[in-house]
PDB file of N, CA and C in Angstrom:
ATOM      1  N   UNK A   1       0.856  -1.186   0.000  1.00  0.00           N
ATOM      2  CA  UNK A   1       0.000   0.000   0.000  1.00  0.00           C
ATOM      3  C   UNK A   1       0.890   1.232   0.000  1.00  0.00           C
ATOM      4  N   UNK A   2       0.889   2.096  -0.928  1.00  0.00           N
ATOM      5  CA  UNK A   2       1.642   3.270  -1.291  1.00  0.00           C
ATOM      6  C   UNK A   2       1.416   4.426   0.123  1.00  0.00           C
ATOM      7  N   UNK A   3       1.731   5.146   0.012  1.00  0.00           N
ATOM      8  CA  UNK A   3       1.693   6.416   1.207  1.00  0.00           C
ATOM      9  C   UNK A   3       0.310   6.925   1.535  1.00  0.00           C
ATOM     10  N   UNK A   4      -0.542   7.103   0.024  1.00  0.00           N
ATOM     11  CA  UNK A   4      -1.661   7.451   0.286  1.00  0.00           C
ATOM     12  C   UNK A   4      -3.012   6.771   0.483  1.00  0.00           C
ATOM     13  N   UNK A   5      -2.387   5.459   0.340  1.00  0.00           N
ATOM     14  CA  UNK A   5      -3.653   4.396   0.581  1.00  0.00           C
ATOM     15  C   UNK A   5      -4.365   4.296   1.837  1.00  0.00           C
ATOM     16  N   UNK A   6      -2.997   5.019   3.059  1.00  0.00           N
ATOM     17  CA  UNK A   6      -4.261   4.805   4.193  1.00  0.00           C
ATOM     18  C   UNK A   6      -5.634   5.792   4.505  1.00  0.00           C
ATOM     19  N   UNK A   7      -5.485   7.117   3.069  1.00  0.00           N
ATOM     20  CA  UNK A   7      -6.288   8.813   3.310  1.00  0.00           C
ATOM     21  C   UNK A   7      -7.734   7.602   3.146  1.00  0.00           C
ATOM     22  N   UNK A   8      -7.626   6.945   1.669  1.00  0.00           N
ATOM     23  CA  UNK A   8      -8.368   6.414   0.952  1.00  0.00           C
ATOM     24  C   UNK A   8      -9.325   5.787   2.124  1.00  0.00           C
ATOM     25  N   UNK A   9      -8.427   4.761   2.893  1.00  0.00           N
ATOM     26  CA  UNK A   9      -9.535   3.915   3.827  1.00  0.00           C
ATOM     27  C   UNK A   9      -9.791   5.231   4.773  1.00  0.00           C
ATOM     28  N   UNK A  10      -9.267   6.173   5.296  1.00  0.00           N
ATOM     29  CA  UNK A  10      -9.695   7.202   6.178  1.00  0.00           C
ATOM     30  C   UNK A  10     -10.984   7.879   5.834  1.00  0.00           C
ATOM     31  N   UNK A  11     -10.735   8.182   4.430  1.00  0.00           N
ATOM     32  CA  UNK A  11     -12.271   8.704   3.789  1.00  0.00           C
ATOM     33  C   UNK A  11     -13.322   8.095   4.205  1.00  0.00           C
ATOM     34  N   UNK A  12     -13.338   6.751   3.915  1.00  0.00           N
ATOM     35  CA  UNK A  12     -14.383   5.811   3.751  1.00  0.00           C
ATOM     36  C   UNK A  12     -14.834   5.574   5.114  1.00  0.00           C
ATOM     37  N   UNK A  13     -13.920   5.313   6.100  1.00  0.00           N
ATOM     38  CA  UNK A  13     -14.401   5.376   7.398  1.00  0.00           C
ATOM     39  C   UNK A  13     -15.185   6.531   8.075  1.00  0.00           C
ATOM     40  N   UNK A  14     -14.668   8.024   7.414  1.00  0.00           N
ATOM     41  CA  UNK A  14     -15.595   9.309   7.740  1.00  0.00           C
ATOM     42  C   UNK A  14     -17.000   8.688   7.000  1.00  0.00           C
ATOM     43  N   UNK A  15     -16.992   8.271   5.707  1.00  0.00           N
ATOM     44  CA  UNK A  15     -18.003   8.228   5.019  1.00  0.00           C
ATOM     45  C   UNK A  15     -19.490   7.001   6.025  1.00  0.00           C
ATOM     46  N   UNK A  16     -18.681   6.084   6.119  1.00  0.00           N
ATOM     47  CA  UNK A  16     -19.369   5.053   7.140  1.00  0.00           C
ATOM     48  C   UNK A  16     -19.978   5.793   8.522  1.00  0.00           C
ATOM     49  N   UNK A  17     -18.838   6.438   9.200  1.00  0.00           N
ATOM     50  CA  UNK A  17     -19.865   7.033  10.480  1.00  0.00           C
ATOM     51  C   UNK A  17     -20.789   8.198  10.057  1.00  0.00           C
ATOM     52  N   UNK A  18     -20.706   9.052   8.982  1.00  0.00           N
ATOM     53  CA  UNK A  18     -21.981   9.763   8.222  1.00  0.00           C
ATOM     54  C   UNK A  18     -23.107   8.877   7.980  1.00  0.00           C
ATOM     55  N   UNK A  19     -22.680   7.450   7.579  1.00  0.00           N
ATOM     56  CA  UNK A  19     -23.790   6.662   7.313  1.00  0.00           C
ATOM     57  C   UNK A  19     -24.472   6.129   8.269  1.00  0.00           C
ATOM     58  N   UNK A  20     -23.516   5.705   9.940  1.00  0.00           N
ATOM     59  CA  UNK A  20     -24.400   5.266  10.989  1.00  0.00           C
ATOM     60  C   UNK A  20     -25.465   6.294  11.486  1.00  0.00           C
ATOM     61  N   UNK A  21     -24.753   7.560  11.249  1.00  0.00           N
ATOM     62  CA  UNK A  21     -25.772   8.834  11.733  1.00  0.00           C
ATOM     63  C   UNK A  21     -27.005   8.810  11.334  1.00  0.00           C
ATOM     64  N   UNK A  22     -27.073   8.771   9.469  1.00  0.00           N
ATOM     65  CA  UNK A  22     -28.421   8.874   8.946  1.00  0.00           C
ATOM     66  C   UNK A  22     -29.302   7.410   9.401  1.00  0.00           C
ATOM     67  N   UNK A  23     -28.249   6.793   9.816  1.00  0.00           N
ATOM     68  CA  UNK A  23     -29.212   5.284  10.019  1.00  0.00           C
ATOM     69  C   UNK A  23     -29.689   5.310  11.717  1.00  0.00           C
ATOM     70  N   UNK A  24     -28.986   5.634  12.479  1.00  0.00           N
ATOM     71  CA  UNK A  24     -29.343   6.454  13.691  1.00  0.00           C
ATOM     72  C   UNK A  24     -30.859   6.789  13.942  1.00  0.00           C
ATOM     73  N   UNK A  25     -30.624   8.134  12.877  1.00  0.00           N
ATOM     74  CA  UNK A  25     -32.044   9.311  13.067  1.00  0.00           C
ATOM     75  C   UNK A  25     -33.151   8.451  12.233  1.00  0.00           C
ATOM     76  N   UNK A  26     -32.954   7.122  11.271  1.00  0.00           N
ATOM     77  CA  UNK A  26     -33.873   6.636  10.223  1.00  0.00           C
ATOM     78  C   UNK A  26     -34.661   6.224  11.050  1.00  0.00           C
ATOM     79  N   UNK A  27     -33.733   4.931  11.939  1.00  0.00           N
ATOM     80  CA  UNK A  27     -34.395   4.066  12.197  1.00  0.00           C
ATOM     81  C   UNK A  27     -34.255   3.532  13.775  1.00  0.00           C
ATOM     82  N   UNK A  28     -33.244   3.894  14.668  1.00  0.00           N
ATOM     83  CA  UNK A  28     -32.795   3.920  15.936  1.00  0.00           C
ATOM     84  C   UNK A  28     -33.666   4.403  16.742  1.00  0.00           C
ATOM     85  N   UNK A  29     -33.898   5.597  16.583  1.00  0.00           N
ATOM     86  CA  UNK A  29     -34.084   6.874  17.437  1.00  0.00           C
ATOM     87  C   UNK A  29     -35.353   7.123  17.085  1.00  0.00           C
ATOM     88  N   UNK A  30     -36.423   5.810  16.294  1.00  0.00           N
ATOM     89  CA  UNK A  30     -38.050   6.504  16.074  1.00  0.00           C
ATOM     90  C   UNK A  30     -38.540   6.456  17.376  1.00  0.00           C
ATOM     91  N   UNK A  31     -38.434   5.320  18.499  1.00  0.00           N
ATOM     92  CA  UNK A  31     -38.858   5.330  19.639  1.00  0.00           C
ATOM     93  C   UNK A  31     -37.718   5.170  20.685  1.00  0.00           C
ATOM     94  N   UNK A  32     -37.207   6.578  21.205  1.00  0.00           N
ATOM     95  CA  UNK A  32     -36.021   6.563  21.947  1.00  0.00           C
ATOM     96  C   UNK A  32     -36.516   6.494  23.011  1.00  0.00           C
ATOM     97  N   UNK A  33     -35.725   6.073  24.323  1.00  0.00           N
ATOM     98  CA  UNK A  33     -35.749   5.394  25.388  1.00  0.00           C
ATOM     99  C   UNK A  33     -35.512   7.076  26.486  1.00  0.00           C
ATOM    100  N   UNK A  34     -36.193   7.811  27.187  1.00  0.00           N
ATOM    101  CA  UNK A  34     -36.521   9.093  27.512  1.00  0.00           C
ATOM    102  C   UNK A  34     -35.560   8.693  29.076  1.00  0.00           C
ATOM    103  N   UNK A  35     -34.371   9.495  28.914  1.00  0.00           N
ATOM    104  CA  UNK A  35     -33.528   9.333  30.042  1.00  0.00           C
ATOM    105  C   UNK A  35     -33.552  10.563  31.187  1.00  0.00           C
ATOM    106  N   UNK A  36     -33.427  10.223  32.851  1.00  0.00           N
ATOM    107  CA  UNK A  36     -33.485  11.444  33.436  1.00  0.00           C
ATOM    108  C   UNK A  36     -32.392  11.034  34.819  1.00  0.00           C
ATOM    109  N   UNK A  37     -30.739  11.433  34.290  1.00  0.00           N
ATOM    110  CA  UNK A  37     -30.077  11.002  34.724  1.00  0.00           C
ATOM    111  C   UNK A  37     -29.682   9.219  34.802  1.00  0.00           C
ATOM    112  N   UNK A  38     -30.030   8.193  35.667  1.00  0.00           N
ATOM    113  CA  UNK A  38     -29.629   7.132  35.598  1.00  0.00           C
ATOM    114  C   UNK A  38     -31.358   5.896  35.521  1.00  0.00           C
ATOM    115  N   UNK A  39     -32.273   7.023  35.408  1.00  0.00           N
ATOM    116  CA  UNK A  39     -33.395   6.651  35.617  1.00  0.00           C
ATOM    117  C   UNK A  39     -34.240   6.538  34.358  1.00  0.00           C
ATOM    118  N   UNK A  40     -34.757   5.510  33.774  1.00  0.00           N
ATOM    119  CA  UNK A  40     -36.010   5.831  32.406  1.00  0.00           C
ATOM    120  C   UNK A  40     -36.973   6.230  32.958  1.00  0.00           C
ATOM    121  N   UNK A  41     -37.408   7.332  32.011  1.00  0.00           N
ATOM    122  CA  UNK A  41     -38.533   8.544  32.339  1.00  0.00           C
ATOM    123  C   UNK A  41     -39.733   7.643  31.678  1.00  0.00           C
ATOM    124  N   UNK A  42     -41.230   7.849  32.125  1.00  0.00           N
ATOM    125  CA  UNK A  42     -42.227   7.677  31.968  1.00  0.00           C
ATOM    126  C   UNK A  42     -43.180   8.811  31.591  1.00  0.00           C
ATOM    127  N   UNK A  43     -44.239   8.596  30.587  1.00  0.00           N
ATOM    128  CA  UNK A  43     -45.064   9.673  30.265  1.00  0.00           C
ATOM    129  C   UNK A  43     -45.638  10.352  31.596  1.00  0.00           C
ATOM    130  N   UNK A  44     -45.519  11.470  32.012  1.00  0.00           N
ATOM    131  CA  UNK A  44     -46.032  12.230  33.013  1.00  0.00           C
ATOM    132  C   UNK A  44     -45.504  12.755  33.953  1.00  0.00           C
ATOM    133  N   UNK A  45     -43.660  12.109  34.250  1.00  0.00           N
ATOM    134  CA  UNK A  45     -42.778  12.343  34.933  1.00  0.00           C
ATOM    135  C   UNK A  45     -42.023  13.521  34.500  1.00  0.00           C
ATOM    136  N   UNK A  46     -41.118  14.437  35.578  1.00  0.00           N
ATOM    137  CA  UNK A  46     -40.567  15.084  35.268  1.00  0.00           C
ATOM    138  C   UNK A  46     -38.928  14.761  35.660  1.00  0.00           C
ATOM    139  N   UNK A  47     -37.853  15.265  35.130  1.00  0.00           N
ATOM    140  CA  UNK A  47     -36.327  15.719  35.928  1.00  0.00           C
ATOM    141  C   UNK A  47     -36.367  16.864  36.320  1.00  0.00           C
ATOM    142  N   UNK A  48     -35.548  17.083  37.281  1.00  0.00           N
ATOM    143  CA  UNK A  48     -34.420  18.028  37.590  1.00  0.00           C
ATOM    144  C   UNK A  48     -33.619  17.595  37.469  1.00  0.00           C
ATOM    145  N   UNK A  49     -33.124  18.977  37.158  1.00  0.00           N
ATOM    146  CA  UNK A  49     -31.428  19.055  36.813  1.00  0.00           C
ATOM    147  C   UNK A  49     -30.979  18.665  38.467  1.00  0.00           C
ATOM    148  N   UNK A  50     -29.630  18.787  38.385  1.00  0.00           N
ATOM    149  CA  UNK A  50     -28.158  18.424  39.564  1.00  0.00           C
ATOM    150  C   UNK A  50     -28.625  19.659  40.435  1.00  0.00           C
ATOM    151  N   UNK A  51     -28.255  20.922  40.012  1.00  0.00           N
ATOM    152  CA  UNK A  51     -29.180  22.160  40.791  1.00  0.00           C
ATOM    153  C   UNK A  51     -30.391  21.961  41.820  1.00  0.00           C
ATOM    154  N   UNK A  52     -31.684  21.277  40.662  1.00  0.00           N
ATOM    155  CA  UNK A  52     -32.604  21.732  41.077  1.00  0.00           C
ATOM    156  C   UNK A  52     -33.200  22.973  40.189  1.00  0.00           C
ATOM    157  N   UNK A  53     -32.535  23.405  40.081  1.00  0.00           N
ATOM    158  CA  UNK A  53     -33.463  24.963  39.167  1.00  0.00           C
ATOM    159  C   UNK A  53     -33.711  24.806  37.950  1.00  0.00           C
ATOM    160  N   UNK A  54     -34.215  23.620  37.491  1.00  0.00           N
ATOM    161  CA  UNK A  54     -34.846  23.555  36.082  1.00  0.00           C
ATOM    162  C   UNK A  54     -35.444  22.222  36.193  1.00  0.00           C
ATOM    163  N   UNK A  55     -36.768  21.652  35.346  1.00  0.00           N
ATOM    164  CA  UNK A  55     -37.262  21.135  35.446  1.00  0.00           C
ATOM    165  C   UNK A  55     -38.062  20.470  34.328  1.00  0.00           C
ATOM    166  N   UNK A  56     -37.933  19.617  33.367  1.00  0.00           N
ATOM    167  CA  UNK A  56     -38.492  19.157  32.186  1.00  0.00           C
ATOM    168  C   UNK A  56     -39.072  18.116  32.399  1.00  0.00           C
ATOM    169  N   UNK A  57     -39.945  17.834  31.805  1.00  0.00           N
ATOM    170  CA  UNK A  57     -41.336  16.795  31.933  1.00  0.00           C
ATOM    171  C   UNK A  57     -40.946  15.903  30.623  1.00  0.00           C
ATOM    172  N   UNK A  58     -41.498  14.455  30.581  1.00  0.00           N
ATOM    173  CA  UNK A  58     -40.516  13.453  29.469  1.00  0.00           C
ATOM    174  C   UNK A  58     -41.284  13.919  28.367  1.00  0.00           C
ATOM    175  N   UNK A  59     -42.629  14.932  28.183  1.00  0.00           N
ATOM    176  CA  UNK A  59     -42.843  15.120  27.305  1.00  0.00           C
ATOM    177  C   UNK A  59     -41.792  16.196  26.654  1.00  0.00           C
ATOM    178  N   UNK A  60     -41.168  17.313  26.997  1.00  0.00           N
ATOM    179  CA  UNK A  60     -40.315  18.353  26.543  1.00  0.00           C
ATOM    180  C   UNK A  60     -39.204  17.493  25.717  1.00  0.00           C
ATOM    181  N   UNK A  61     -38.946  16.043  26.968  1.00  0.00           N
ATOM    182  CA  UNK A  61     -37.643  15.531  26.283  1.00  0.00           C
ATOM    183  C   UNK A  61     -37.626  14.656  25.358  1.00  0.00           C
ATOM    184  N   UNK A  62     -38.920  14.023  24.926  1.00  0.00           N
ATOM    185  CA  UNK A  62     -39.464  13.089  23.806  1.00  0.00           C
ATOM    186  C   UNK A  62     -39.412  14.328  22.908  1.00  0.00           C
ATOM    187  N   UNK A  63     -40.149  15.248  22.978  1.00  0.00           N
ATOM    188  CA  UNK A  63     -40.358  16.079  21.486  1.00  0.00           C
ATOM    189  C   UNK A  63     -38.511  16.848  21.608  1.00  0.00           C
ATOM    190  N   UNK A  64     -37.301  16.945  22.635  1.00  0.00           N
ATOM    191  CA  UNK A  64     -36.150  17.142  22.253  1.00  0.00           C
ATOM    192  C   UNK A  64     -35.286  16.614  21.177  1.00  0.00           C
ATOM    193  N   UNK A  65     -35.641  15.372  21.454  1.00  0.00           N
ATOM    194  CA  UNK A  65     -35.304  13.700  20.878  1.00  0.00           C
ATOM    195  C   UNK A  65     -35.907  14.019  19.665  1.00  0.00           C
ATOM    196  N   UNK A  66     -37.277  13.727  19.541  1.00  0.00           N
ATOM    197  CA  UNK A  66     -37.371  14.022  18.075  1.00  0.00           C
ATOM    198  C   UNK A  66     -36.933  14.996  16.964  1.00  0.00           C
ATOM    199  N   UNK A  67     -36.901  15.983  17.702  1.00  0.00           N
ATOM    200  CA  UNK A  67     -36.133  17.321  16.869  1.00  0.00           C
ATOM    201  C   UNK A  67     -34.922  16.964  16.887  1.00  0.00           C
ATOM    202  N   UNK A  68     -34.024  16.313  17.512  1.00  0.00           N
ATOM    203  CA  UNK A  68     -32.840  15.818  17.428  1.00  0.00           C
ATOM    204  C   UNK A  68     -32.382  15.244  15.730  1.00  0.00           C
ATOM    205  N   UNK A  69     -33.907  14.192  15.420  1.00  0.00           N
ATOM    206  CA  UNK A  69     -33.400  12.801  14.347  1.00  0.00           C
ATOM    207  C   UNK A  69     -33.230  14.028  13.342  1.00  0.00           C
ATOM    208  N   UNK A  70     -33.982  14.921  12.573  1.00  0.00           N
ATOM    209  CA  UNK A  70     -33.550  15.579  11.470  1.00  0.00           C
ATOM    210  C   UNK A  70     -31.931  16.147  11.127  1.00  0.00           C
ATOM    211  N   UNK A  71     -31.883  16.638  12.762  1.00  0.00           N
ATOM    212  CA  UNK A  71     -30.580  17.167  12.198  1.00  0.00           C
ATOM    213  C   UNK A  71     -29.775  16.641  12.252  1.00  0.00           C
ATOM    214  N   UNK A  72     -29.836  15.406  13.224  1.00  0.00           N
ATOM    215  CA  UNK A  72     -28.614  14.212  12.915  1.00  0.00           C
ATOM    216  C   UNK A  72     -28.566  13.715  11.565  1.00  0.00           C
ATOM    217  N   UNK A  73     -29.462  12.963  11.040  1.00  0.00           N
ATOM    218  CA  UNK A  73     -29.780  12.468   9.513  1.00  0.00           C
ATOM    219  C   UNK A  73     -29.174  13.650   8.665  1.00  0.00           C
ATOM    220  N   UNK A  74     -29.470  15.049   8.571  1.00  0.00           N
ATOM    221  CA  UNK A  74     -28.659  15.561   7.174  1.00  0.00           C
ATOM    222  C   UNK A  74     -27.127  15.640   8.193  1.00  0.00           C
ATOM    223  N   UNK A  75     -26.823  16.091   9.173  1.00  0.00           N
ATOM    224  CA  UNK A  75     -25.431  16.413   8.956  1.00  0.00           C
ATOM    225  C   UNK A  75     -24.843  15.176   8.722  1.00  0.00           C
ATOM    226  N   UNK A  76     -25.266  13.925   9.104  1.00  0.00           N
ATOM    227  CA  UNK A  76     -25.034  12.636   8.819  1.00  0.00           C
ATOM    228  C   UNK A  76     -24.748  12.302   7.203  1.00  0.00           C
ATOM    229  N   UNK A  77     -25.771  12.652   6.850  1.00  0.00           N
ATOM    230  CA  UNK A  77     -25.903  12.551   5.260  1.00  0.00           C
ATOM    231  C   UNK A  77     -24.682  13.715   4.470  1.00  0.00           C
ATOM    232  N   UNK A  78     -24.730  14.450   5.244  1.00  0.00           N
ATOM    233  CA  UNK A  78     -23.559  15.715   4.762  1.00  0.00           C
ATOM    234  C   UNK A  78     -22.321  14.978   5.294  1.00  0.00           C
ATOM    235  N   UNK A  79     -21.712  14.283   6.223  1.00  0.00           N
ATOM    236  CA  UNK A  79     -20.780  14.041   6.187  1.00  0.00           C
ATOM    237  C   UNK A  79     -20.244  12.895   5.266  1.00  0.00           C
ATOM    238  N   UNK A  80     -21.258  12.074   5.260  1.00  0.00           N
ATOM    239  CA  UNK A  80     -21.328  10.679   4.266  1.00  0.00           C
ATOM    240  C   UNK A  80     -21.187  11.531   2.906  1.00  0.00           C
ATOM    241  N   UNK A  81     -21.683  12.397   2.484  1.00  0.00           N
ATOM    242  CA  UNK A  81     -20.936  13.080   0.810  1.00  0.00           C
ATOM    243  C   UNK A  81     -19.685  13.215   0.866  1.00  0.00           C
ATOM    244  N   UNK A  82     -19.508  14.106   1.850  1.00  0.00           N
ATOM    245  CA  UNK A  82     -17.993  14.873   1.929  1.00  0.00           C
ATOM    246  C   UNK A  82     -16.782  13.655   2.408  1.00  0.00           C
ATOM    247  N   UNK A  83     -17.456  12.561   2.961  1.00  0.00           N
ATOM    248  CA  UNK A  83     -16.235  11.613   2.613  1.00  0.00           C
ATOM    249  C   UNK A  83     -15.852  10.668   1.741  1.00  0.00           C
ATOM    250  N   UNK A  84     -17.506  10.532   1.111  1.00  0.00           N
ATOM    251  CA  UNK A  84     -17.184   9.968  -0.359  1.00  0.00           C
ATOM    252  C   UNK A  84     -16.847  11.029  -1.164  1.00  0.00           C
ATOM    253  N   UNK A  85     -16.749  12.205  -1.768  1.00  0.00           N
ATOM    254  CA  UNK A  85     -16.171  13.222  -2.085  1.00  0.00           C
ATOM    255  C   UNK A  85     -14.760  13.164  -1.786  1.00  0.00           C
ATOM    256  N   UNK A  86     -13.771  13.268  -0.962  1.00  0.00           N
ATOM    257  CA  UNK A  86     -12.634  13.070  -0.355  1.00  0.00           C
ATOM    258  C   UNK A  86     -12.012  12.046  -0.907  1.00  0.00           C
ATOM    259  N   UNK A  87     -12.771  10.939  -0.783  1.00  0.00           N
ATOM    260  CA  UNK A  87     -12.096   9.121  -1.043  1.00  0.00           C
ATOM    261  C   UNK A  87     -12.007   9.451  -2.917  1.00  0.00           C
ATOM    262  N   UNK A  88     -13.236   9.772  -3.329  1.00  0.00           N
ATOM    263  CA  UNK A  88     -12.873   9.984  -5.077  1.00  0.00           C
ATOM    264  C   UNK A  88     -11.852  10.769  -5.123  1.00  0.00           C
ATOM    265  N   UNK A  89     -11.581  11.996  -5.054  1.00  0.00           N
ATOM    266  CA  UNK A  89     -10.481  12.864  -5.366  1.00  0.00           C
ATOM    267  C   UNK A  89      -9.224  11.872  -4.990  1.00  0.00           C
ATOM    268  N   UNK A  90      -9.396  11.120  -3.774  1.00  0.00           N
ATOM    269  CA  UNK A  90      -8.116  10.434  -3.450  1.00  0.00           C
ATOM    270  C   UNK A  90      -7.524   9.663  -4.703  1.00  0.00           C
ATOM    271  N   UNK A  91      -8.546   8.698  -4.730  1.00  0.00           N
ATOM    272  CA  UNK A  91      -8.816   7.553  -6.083  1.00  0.00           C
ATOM    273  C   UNK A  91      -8.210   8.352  -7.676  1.00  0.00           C
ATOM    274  N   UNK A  92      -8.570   9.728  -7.933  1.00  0.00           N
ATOM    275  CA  UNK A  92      -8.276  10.329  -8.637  1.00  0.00           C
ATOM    276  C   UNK A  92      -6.318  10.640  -8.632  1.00  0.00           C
ATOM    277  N   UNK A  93      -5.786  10.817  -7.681  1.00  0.00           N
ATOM    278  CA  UNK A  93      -4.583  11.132  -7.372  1.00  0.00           C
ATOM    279  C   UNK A  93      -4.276   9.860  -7.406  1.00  0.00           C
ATOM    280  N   UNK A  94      -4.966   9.108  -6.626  1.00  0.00           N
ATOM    281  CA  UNK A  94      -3.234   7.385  -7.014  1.00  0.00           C
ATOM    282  C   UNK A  94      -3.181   7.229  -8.333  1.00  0.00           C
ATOM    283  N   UNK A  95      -4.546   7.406  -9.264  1.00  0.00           N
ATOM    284  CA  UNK A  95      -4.771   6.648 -10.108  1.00  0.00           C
ATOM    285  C   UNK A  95      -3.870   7.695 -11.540  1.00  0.00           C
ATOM    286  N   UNK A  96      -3.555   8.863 -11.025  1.00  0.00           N
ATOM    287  CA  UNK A  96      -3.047   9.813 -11.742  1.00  0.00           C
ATOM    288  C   UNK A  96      -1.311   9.737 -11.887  1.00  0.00           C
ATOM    289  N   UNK A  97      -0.510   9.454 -10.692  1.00  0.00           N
ATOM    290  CA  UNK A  97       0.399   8.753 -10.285  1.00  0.00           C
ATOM    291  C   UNK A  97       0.892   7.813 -10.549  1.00  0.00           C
TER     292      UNK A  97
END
């Protein structure tokens, strides 16, 4: 393997964890498990924070969670381009060489 063969598998590995992301927000995270510290939250329950001075109900943190999957899925999907993007240009340079 020449000098630049290891960018090549480096790409592809950025490209793969872009891909666990979008697969994450697809299909992981439709019914996420509502955490409050070391405890699973139930519909109607609330946390506090470590303080004390704040206070969210598992509904705030179910609809958090959901607003979560979109933006995981594109930056997911944005990173999965930009490392298949990366790995071609690579492919382009050995193959130019």
């Amino acid at each position: 393997m020449n000098g630049r063969g290891w960018r090549q598998w480096a790409h592809l590995a950025l490209a793969a964890a872009g891909l666990v992301a979008v697969l994450w927000a697809v299909a992981f995270s439709a019914n996420p498990t509502i955490w409050c510290r070391d405890q699973v939250m139930r519909p109607g329950e609330v946390c506090h924070n470590a303080e004390g001075t704040k206070i969210q109900t598992y509904e705030e943190r179910a609809s958090a969670a959901q607003w979560a999957r979109p933006v995981v899925g594109v930056v997911g999907a944005g990173v999965t381009a930009f490392g298949l993007v990366l790995w071609r240009g690579e492919r382009r340079k050995v193959a130019a060489a």
